[in-house]
Protein backbone atom coordinates (compact mmCIF):
# COMPACT_ATOMS: atom_id res chain seq x y z
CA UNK A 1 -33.55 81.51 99.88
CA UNK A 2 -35.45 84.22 98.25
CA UNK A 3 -32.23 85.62 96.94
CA UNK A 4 -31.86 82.38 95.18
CA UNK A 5 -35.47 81.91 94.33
CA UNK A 6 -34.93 85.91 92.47
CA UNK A 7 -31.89 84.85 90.78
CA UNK A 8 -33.11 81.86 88.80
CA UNK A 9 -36.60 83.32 87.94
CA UNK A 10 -34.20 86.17 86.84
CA UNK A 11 -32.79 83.57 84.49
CA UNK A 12 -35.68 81.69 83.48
CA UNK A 13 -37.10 84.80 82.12
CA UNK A 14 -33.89 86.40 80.43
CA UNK A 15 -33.80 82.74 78.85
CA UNK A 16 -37.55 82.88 77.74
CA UNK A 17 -37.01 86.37 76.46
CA UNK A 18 -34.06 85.41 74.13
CA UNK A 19 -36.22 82.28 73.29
CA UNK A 20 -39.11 83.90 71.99
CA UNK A 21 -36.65 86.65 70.00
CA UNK A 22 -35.34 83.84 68.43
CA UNK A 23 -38.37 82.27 66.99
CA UNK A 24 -39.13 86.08 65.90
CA UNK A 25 -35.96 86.42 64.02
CA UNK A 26 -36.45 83.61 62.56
CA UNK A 27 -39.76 84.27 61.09
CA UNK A 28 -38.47 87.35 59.96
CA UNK A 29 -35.74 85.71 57.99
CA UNK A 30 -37.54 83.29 56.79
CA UNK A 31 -40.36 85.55 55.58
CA UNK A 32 -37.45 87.91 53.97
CA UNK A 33 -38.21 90.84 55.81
CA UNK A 34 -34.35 90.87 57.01
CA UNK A 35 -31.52 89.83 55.46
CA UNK A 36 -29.00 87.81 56.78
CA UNK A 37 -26.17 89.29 54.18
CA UNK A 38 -26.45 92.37 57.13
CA UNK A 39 -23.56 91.82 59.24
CA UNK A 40 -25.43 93.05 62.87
CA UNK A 41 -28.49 90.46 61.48
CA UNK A 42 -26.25 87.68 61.07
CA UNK A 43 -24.29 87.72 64.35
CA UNK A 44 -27.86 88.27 66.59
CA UNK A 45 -29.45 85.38 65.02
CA UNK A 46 -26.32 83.32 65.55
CA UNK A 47 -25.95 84.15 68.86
CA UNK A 48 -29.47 83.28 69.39
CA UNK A 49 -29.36 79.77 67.61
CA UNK A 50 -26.02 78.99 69.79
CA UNK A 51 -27.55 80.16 73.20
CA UNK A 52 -31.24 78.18 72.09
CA UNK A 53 -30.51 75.40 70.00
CA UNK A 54 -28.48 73.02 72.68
CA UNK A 55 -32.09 73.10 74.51
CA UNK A 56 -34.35 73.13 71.64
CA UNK A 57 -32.57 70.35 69.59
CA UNK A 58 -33.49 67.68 72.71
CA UNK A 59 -37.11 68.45 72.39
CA UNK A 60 -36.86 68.06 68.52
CA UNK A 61 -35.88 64.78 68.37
CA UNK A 62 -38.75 62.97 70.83
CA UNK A 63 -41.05 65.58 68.83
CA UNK A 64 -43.64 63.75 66.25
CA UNK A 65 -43.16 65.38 62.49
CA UNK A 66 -45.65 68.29 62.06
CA UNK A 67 -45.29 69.40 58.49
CA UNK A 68 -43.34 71.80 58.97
CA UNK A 69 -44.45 73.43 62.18
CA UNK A 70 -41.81 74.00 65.18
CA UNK A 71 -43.78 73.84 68.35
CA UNK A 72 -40.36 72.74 70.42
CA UNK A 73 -40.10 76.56 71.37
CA UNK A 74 -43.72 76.69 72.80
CA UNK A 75 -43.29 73.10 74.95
CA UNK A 76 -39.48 74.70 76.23
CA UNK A 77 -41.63 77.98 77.53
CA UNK A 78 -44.34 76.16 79.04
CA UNK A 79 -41.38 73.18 80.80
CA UNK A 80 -39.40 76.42 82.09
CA UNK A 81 -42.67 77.84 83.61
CA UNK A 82 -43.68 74.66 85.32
CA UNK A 83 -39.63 74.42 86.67
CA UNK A 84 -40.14 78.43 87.70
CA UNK A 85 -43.46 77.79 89.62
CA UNK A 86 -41.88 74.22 91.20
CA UNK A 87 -38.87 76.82 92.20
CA UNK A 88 -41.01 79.18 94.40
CA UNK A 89 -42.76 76.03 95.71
CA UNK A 90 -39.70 74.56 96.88
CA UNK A 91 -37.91 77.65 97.95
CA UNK A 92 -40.53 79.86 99.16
C-alpha cells in the first residue's frame, strides 16, 4: 500500500508542478517577455495547455466571471492536495 500511496503522490505533484509552469508560461507570454514565434516556446506551452486544459476547462465553466482573473489553477492545486492528503488517510 505504501508503494501505491508513493506512486500517486508522485503524480499529484509532477501534475501540480506542470500546473503551476503553465500558469507561469503563460504570464510570460502574455506579458511579452517570450515569444511564441520561438519554435522550443511554442511546443512547451502547447504541451502544457494539452496536458492542463482537459482539467482546468471543468472548473472554468461552474467558475463565476472574475474580470479577467483565472483562479481555476489555484482551486485544481488546492482539490489535488485535499485528494493527496485523503490518499495517505485511506492508504496509510
Amino acid at each position: 500500500m505504501i508503494a501505491i500511496f508513493n506512486l500517486l503522490t508522485s503524480i499529484i505533484d509532477i501534475y501540480t508542478f506542470l500546473l503551476i509552469m503553465s500558469v507561469v508560461l503563460s504570464w510570460l507570454v502574455a506579458f511579452n517577455v517570450v515569444n511564441t514565434q520561438n519554435r522550443f516556446v511554442y511546443m512547451v506551452g502547447d504541451f502544457l495547455h494539452r496536458i492542463t486544459e482537459p482539467v482546468l476547462g471543468p472548473i472554468r465553466r461552474f467558475m463565476p466571471n472574475m474580470g479577467g482573473l483565472d483562479i481555476s489553477p489555484i482551486i485544481l492545486i488546492l482539490a489535488l492536495y485535499f485528494i493527496r492528503d485523503l490518499l495517505r488517510d485511506i492508504l496509510l
